[in-house]
C-alpha atoms as a PDB file:
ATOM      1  CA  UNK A   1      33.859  24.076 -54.746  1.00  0.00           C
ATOM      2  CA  UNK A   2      34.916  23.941 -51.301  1.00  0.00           C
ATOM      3  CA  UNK A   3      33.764  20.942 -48.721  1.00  0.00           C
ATOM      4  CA  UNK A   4      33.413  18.807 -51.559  1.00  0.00           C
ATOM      5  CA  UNK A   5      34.762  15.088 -52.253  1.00  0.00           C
ATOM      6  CA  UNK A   6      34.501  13.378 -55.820  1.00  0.00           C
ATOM      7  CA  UNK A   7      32.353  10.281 -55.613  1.00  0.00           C
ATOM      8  CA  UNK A   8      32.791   8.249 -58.724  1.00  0.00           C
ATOM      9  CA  UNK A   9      31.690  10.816 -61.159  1.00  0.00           C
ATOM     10  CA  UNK A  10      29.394  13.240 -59.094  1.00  0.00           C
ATOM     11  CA  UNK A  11      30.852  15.591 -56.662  1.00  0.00           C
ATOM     12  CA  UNK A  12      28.855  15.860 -53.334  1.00  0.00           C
ATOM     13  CA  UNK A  13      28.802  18.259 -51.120  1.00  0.00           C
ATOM     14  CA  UNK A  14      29.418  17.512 -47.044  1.00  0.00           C
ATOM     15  CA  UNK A  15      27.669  20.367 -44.446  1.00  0.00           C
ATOM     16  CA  UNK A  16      27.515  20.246 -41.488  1.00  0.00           C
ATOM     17  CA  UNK A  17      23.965  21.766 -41.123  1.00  0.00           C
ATOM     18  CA  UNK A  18      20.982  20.813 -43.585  1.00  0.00           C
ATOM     19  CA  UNK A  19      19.591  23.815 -44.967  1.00  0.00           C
ATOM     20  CA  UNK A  20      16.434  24.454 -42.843  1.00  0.00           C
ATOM     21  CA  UNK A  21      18.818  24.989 -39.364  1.00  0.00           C
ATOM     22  CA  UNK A  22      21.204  27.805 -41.434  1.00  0.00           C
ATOM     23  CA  UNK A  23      20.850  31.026 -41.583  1.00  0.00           C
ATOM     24  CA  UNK A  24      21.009  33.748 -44.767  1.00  0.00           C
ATOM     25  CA  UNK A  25      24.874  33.765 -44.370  1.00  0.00           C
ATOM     26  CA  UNK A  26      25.542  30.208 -43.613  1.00  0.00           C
ATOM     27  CA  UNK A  27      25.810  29.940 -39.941  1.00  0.00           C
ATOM     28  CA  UNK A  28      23.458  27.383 -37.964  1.00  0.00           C
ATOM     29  CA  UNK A  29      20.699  28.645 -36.048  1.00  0.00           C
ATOM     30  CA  UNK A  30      20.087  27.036 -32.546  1.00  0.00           C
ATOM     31  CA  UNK A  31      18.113  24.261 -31.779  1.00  0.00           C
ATOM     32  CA  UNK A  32      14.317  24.848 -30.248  1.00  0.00           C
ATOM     33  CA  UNK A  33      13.750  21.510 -29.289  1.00  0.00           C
ATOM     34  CA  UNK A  34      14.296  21.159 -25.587  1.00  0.00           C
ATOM     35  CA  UNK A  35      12.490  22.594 -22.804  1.00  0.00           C
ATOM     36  CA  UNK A  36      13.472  25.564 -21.008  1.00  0.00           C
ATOM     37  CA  UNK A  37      14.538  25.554 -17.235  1.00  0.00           C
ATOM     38  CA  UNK A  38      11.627  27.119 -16.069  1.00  0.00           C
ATOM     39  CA  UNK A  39       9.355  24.724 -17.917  1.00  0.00           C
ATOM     40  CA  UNK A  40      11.253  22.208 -16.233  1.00  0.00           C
ATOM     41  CA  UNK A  41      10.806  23.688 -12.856  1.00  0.00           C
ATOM     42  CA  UNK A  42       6.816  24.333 -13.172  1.00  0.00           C
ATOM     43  CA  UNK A  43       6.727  20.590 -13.743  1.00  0.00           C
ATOM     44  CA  UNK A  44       8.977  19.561 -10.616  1.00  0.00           C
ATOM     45  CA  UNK A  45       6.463  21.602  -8.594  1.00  0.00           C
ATOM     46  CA  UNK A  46       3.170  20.512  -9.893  1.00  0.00           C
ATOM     47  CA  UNK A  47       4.574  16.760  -9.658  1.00  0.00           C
ATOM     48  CA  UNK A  48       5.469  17.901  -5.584  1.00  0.00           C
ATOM     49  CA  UNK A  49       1.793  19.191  -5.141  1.00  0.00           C
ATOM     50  CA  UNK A  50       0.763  15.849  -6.156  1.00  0.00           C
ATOM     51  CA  UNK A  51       2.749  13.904  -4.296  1.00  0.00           C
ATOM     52  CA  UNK A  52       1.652  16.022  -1.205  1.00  0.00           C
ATOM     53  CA  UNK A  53      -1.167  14.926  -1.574  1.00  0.00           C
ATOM     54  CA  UNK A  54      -0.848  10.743  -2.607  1.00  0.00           C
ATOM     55  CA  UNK A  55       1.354   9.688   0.337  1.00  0.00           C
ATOM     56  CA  UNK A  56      -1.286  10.687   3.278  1.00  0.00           C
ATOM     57  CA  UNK A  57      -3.973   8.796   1.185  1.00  0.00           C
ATOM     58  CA  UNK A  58      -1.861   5.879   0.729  1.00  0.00           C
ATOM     59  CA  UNK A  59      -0.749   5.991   4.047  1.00  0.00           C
ATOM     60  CA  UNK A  60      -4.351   6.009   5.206  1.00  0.00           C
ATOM     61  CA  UNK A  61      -5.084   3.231   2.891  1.00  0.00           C
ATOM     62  CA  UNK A  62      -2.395   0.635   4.795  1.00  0.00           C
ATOM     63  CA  UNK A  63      -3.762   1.636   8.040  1.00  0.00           C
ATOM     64  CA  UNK A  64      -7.387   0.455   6.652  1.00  0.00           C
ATOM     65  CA  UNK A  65      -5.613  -2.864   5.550  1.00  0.00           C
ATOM     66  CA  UNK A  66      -4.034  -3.420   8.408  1.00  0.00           C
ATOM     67  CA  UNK A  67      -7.139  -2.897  10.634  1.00  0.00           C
ATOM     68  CA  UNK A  68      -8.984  -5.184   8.026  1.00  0.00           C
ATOM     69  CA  UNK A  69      -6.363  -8.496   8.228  1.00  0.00           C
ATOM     70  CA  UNK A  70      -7.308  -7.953  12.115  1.00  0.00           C
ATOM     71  CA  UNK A  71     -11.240  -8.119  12.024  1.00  0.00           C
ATOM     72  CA  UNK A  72     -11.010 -10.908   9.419  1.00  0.00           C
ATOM     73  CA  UNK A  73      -8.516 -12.610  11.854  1.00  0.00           C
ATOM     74  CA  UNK A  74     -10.863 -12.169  14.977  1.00  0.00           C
ATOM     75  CA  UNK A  75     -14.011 -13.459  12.489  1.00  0.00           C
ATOM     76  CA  UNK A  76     -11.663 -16.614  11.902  1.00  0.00           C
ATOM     77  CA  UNK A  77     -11.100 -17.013  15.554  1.00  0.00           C
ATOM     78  CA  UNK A  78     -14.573 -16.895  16.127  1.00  0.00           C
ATOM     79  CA  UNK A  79     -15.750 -19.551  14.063  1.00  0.00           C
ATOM     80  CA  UNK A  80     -13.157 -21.422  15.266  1.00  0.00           C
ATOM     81  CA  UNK A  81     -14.330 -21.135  18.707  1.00  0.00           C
ATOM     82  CA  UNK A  82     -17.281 -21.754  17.900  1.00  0.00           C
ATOM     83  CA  UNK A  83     -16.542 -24.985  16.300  1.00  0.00           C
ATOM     84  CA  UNK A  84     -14.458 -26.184  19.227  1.00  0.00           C
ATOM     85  CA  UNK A  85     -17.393 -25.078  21.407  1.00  0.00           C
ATOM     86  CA  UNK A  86     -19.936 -27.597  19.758  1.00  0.00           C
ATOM     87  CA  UNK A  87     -17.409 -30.664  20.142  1.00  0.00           C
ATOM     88  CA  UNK A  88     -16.539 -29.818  23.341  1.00  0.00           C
ATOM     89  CA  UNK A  89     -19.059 -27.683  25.255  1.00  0.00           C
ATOM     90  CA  UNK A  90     -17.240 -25.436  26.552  1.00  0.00           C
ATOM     91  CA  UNK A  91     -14.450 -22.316  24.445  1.00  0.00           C
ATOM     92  CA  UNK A  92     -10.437 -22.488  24.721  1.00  0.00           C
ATOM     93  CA  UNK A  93      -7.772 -20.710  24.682  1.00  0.00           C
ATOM     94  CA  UNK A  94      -5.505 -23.181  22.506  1.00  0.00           C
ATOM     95  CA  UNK A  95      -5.365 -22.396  19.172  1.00  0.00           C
ATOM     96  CA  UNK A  96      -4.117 -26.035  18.355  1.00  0.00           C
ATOM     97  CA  UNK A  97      -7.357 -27.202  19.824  1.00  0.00           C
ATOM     98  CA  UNK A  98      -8.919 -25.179  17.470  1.00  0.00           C
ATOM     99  CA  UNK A  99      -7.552 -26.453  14.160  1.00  0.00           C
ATOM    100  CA  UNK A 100      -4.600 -24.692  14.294  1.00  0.00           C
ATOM    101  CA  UNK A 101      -6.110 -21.139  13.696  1.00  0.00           C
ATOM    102  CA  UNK A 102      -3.011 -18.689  13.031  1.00  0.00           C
ATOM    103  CA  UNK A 103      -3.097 -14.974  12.587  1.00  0.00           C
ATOM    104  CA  UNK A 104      -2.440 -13.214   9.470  1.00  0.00           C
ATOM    105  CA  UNK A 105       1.635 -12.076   9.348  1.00  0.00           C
ATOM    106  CA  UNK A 106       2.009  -9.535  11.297  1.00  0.00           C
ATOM    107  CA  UNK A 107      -0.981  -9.688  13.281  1.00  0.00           C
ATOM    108  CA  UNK A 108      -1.347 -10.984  16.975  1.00  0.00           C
ATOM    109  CA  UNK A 109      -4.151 -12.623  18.695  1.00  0.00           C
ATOM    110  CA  UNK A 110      -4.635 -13.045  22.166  1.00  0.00           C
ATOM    111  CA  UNK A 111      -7.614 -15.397  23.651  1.00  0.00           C
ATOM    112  CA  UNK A 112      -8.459 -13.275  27.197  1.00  0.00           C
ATOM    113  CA  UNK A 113     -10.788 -15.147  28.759  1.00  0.00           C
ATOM    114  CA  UNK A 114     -12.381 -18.927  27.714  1.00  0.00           C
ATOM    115  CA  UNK A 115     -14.817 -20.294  29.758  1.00  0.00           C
ATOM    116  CA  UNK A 116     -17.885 -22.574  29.314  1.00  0.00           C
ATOM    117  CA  UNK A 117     -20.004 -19.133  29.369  1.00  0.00           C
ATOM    118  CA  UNK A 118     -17.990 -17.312  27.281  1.00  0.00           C
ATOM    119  CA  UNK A 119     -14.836 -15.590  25.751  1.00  0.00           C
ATOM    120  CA  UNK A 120     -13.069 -12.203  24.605  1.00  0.00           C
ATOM    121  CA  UNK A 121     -10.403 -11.770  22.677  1.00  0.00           C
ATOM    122  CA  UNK A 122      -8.044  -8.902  21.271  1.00  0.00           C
ATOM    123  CA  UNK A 123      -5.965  -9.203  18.082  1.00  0.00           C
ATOM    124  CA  UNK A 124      -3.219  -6.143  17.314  1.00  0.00           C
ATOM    125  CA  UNK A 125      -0.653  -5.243  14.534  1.00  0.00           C
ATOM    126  CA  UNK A 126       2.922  -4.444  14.664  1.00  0.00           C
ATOM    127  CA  UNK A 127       2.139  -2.289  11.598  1.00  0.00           C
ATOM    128  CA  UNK A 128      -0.269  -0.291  13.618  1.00  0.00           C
ATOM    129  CA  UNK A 129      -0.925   1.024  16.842  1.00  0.00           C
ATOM    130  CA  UNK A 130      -4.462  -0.036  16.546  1.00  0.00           C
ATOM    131  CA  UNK A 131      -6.048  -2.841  18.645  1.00  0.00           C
ATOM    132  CA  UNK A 132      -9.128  -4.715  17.991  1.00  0.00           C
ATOM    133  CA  UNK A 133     -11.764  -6.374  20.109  1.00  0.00           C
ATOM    134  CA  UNK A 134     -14.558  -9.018  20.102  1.00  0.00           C
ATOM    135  CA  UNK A 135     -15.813 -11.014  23.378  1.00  0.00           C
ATOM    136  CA  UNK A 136     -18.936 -13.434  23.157  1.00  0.00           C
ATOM    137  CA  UNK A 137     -21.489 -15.097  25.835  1.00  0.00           C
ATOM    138  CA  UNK A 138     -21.275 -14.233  29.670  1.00  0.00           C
ATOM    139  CA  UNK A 139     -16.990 -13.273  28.682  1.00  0.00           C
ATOM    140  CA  UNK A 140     -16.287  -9.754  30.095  1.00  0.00           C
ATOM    141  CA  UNK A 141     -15.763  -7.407  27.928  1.00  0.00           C
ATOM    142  CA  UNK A 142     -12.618  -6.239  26.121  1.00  0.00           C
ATOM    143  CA  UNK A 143     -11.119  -2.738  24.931  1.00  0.00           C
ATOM    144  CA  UNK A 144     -13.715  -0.814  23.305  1.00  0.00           C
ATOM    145  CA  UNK A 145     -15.880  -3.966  22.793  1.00  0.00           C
ATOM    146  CA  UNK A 146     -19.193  -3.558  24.353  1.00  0.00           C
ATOM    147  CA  UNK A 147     -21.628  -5.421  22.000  1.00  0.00           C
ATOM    148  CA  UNK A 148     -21.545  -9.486  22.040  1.00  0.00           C
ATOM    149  CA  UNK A 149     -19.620 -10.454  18.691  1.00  0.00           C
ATOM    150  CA  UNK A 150     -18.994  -7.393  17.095  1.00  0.00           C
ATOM    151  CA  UNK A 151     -15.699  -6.591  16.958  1.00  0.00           C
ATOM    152  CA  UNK A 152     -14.656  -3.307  17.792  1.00  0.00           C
ATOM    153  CA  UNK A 153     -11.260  -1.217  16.850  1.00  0.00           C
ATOM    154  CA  UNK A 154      -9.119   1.842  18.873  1.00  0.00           C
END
């Protein structure tokens, strides 16, 4: 009996291979379990073709964001003038005088023009190269802005 060790009182038999990997004579058949290289490759591709197409979206997506934080950060700057306007009587272009009103990260804001008629302002991103606009009253219009309070992006 070759490849065989006596344990205790039965003998048992050590192969390498179980017996549904050998063939007729003995000798182990190979393996089917992986994937091929070309399998492999088709995969790689298709996951590239994907891809291709995610990132603009996604890009596009932050852009939309960005633009977003701005308008809601010229909407806060509005009701804050607004605010400061009915204590006062007339707009300003201190944002301590108006509660402290601060800009999303990022994000800029810039008060144009304050008077007791009116003012404009324009907020921008230093993620984007987008600028948004809003003026109100008799202010003269900013950017792209050309209807009183709505705020406007290019």
């Amino acid at each position: 009996m070759p490849n065989t060790v006596g344990v205790g009182f039965r003998w048992v038999s050590f192969r390498r291979y179980p017996a549904p990997f050998r063939a007729q004579g003995g000798r182990p058949l190979r393996s089917r379990g992986g994937f091929t290289l070309i399998e492999l490759l088709i995969v790689v591709v298709i996951l590239g073709i994907l891809a291709a197409f995610a990132i603009p979206k996604f890009s596009n997506t932050r852009e939309k964001a960005y633009v977003a934080a701005m308008k809601s950060d010229l909407r806060n700057l509005a009701t804050a003038e607004e605010a400061f306007f009915y204590d006062s009587a007339k707009y300003t272009t201190s944002f301590v005088q108006m509660s402290n009103v601060a800009p999303t990260l990022g994000d800029s804001i810039i008060v144009n023009e304050a008077t007791k008629q009116g003012w404009s302002a324009t907020a921008s991103s230093g993620n984007t190269g987008r600028k948004c606009y809003v003026f109100s009253g008799s202010a003269t219009p900013v950017g792209s802005a050309t209807i009183e309070g709505n705020i406007s992006c290019s």
